[in-house]
N, C-alpha and C. Protein backbone atom coordinates (compact mmCIF):
# COMPACT_ATOMS: atom_id res chain seq x y z
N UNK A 1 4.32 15.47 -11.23
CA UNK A 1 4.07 16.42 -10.14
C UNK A 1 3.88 15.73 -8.80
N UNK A 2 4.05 14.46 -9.17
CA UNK A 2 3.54 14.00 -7.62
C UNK A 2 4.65 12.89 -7.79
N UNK A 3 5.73 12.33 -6.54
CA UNK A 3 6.26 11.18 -6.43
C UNK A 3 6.02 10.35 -4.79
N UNK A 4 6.22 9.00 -5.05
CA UNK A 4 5.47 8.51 -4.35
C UNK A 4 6.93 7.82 -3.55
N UNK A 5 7.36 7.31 -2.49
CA UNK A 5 8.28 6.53 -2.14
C UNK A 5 7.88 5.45 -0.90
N UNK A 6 7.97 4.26 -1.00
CA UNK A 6 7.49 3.16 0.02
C UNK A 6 8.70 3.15 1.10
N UNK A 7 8.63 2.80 2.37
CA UNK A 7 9.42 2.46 3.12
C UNK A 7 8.89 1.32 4.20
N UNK A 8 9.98 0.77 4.83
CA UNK A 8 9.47 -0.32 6.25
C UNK A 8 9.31 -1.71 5.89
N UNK A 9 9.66 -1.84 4.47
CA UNK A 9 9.77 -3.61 4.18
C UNK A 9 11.29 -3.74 4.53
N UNK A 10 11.01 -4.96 4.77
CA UNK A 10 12.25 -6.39 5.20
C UNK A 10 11.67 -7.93 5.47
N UNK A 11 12.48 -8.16 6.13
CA UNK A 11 12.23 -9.51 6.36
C UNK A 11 11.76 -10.23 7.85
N UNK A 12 10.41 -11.18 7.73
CA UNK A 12 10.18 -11.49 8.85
C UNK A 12 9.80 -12.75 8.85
N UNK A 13 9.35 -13.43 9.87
CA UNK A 13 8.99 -14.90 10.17
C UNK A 13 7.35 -14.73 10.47
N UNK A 14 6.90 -15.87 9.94
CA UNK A 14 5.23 -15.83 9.66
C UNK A 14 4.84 -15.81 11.14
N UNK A 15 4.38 -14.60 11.27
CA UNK A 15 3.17 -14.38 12.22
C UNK A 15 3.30 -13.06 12.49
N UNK A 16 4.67 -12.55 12.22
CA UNK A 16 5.15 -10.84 12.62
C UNK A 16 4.09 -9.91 11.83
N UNK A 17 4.93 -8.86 12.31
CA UNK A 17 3.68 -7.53 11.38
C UNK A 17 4.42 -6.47 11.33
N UNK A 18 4.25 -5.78 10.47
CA UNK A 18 5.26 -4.71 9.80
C UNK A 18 4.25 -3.87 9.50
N UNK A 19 5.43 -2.47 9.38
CA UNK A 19 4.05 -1.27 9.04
C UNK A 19 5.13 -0.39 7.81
N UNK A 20 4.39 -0.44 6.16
CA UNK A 20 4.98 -0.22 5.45
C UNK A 20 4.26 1.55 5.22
N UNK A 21 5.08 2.31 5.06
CA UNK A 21 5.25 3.95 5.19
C UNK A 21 5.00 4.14 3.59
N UNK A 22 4.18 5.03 2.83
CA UNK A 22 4.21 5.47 1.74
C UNK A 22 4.03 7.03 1.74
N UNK A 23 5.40 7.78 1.20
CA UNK A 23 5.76 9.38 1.42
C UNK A 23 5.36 9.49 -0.01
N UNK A 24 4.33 11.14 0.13
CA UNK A 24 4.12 11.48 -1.14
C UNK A 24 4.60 12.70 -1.15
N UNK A 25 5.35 14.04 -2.01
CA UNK A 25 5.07 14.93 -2.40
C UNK A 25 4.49 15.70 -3.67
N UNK A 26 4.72 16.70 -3.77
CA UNK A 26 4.49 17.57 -5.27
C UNK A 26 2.26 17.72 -4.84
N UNK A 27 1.89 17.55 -5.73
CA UNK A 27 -0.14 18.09 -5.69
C UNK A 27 -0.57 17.13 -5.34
N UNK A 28 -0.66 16.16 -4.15
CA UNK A 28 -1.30 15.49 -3.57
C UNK A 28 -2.81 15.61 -3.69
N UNK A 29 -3.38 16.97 -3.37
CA UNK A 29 -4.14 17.14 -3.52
C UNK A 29 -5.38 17.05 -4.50
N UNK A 30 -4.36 17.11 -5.68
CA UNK A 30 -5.50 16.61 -7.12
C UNK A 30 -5.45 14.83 -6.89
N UNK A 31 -4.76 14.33 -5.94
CA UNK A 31 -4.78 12.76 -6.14
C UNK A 31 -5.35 12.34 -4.43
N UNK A 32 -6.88 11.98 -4.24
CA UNK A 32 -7.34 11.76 -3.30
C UNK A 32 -7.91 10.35 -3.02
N UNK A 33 -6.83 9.27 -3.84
CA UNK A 33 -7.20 7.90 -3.73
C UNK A 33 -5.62 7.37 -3.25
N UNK A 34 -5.22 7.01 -2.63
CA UNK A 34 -3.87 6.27 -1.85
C UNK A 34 -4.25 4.73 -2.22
N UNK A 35 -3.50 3.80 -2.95
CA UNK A 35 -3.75 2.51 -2.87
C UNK A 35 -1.98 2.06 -2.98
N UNK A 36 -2.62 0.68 -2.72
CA UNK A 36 -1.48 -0.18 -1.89
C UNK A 36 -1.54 -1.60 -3.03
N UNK A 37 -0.27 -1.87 -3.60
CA UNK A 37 -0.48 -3.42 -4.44
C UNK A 37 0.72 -3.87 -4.11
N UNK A 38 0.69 -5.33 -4.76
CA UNK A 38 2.23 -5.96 -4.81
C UNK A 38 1.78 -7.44 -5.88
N UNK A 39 3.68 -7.54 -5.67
CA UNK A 39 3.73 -7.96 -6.69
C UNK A 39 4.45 -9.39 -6.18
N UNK A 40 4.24 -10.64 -6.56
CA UNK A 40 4.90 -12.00 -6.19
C UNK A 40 6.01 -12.11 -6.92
N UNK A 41 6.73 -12.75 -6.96
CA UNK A 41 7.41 -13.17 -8.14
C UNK A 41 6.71 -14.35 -9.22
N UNK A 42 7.44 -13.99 -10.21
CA UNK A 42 6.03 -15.04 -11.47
C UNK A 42 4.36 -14.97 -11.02
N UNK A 43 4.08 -13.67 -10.67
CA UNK A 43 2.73 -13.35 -10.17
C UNK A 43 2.38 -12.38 -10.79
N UNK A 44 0.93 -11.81 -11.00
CA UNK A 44 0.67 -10.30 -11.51
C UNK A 44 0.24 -9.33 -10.54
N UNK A 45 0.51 -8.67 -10.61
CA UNK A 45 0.48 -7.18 -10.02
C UNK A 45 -1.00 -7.71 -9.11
N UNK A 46 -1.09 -7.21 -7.70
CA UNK A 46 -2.66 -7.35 -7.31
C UNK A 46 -3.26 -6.30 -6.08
N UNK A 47 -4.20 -5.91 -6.23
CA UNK A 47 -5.05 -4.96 -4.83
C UNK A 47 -4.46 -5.36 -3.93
N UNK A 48 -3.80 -4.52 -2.95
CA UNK A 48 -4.23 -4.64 -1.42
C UNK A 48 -5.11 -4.50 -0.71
N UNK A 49 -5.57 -2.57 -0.71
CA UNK A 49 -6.11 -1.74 -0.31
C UNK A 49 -5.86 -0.18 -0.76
N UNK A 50 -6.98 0.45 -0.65
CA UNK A 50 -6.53 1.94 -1.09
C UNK A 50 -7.41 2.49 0.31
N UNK A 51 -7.08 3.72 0.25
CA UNK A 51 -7.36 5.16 1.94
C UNK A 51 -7.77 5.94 1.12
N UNK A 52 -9.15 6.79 1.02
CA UNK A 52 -9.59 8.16 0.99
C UNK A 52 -8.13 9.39 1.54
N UNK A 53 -8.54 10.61 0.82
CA UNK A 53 -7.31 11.39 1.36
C UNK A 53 -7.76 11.72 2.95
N UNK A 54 -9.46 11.83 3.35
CA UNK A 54 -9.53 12.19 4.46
C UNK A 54 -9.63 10.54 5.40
N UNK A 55 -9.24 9.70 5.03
CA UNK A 55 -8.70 8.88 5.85
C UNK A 55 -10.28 8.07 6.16
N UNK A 56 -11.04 8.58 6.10
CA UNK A 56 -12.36 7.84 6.14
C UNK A 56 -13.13 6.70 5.57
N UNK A 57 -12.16 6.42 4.61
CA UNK A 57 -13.02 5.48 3.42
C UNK A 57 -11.99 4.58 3.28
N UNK A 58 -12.31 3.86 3.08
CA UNK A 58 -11.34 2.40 2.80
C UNK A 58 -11.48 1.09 2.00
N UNK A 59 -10.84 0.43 1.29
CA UNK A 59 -11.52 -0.49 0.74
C UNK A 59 -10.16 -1.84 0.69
N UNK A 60 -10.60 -3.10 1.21
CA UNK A 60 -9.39 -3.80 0.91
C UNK A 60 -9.67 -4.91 0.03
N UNK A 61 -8.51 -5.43 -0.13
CA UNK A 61 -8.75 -6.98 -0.91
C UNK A 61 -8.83 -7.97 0.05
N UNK A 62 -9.78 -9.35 -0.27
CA UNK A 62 -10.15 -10.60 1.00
C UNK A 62 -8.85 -11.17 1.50
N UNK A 63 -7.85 -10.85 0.53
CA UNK A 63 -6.40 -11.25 1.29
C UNK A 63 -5.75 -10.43 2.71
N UNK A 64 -6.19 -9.28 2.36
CA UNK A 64 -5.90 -8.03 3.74
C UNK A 64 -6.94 -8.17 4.50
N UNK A 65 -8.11 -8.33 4.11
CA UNK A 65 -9.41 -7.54 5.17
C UNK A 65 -8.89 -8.60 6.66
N UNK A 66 -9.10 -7.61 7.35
CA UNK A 66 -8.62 -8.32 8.63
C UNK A 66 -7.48 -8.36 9.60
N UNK A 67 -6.51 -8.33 8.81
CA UNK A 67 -5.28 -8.44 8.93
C UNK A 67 -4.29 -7.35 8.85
N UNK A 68 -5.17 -6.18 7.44
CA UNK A 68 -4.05 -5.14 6.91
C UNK A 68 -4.79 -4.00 7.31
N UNK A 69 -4.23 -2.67 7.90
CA UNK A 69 -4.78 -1.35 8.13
C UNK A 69 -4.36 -0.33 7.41
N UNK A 70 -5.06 0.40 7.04
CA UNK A 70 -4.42 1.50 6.17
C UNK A 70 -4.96 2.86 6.98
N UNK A 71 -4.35 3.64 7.15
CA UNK A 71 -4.29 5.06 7.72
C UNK A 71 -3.34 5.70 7.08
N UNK A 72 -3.54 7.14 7.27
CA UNK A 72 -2.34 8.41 6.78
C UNK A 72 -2.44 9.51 7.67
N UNK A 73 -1.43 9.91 7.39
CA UNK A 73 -1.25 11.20 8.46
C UNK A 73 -0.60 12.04 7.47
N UNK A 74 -2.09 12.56 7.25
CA UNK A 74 -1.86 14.33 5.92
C UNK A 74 -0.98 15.55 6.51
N UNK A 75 -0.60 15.60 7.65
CA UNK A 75 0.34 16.37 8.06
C UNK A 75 1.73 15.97 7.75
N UNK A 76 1.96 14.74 7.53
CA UNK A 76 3.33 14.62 7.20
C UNK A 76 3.21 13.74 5.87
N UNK A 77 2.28 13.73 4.60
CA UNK A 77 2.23 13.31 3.46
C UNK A 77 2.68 11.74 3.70
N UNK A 78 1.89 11.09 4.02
CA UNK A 78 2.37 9.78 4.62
C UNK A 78 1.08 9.08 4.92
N UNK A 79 1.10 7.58 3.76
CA UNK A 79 -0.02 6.99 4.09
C UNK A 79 0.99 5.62 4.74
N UNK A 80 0.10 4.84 5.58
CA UNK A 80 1.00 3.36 6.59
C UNK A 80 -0.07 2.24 5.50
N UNK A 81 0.69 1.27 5.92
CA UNK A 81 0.00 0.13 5.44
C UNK A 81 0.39 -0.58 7.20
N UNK A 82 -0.47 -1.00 7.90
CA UNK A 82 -0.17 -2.08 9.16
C UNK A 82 -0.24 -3.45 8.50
N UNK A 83 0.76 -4.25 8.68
CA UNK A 83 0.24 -5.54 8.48
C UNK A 83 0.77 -6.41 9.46
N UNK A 84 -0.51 -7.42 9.83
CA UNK A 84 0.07 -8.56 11.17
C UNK A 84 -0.43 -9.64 10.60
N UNK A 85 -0.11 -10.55 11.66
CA UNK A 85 -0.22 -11.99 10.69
C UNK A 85 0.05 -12.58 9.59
N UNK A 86 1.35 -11.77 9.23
CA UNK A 86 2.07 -12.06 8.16
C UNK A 86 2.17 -13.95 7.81
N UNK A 87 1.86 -13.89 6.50
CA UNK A 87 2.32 -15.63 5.83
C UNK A 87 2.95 -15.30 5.05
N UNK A 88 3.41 -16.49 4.43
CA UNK A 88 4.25 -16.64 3.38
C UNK A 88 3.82 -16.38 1.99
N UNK A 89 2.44 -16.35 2.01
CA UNK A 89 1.85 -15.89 0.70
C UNK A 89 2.09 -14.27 0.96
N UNK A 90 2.27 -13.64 1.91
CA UNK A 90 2.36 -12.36 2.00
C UNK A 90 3.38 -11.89 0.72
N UNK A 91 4.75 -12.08 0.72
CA UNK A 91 5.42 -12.06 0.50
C UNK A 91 5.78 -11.49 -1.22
N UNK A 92 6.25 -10.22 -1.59
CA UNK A 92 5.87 -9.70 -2.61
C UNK A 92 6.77 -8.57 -2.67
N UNK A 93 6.75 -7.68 -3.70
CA UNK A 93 7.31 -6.52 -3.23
C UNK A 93 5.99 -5.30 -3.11
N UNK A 94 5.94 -4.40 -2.39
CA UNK A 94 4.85 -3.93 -2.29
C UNK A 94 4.88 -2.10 -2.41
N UNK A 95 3.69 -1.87 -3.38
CA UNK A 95 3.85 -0.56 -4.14
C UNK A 95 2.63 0.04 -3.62
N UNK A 96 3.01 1.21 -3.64
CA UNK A 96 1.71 2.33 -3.21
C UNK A 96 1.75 3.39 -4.32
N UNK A 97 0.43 3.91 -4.10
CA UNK A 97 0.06 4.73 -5.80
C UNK A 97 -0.96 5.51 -5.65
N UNK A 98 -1.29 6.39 -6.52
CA UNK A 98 -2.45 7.21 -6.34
C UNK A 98 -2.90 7.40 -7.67
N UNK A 99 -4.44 8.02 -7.22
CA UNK A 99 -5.41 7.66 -8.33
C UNK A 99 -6.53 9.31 -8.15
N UNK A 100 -6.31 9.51 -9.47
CA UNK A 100 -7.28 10.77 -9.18
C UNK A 100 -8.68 10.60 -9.21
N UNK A 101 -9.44 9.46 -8.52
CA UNK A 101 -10.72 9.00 -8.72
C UNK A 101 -10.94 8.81 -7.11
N UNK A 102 -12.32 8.14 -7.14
CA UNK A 102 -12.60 7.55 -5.57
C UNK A 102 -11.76 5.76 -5.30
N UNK A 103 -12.15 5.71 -4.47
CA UNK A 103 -11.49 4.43 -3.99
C UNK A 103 -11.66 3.04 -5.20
N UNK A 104 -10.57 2.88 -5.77
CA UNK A 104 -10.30 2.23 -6.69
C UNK A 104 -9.64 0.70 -6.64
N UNK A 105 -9.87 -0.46 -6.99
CA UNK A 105 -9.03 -1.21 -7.22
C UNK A 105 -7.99 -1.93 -8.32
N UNK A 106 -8.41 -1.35 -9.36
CA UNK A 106 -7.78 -1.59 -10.33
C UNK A 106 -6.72 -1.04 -10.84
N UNK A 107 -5.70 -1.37 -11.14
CA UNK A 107 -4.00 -0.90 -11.14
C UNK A 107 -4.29 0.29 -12.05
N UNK A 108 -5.01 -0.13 -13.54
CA UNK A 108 -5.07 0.81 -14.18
C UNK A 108 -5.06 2.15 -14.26
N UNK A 109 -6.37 2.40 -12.80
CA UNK A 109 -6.71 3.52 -12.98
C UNK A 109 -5.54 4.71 -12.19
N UNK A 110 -4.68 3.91 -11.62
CA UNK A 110 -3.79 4.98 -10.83
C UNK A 110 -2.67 5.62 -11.38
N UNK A 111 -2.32 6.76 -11.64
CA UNK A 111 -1.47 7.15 -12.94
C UNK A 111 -0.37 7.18 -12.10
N UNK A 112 0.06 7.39 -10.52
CA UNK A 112 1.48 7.75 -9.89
C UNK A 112 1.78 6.65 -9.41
N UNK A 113 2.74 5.73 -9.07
CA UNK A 113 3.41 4.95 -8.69
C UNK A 113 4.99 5.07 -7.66
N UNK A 114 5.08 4.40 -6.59
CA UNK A 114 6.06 4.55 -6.03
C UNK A 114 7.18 3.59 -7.06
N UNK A 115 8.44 3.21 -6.26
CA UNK A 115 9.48 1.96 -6.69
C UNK A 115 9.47 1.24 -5.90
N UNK A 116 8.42 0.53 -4.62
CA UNK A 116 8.08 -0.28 -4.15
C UNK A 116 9.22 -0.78 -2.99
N UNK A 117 8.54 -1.38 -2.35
CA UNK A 117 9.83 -1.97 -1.19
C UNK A 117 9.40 -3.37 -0.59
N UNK A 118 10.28 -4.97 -0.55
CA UNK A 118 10.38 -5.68 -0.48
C UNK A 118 9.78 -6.36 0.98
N UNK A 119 8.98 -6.99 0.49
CA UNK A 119 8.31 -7.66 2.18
C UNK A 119 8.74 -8.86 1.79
N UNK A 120 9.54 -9.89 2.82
CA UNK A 120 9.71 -10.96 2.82
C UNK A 120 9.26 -12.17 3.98
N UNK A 121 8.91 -13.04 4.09
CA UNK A 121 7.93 -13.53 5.64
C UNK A 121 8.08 -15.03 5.33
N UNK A 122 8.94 -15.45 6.10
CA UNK A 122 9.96 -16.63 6.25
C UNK A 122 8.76 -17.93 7.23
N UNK A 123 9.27 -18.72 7.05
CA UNK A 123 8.54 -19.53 8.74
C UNK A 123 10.00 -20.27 9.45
């Protein structure tokens, strides 16, 4: 009932910043946790950050805090991921998801999943 789709990855040179788009439709509403992961290659799945549905609450991983912003704009079913100061550890493909709980970090608990979209960050 709910699908999730990432947009706004490509490719950049370490220091840029990109702002990755995650479109949801179908009952959003029963799902009021938005989180953000990715994935390295030969790496496991890991937290970014997840957004409250009212945009108030937030929680990131020590790899983002600082660096990564998360906002949504519930008028157009659309949570952002900002990211600046891109490195090369950035570099992953990166998935957004929802979770019918409060602000979560653990992959587990989020039952919807996008098909993710490719951040790449060169020097």
């Amino acid at each position: 009932q709910v699908q999730l789709v990432e947009s706004g990855g490509g490719l950049v040179q370490a220091g840029d910043s990109l702002r990755l788009s995650c479109s949801a439709s179908g009952r959003t509403f029963s799902r009021p946790t938005t989180g953000w992961f990715r994935q390295a290659p030969g790496k496991e799945r890991e937290f970014v950050g997840c957004i409250s549905w009212s945009g108030n609450s937030t929680l990131y991983a020590d790899s983002a805090k600082g660096r990564f912003t998360l906002s949504r704009d519930n008028a157009k079913d659309t949570v952002y991921l900002q990211m600046s100061s891109l490195k090369s550890d950035d570099t992953a493909i990166y998935y957004c998801a929802q979770a019918p709980t409060g602000l979560e970090y653990l992959a587990v608990l989020y039952d919807f999943w996008g098909q993710g979209t490719q951040v790449t960050v060169s020097s």
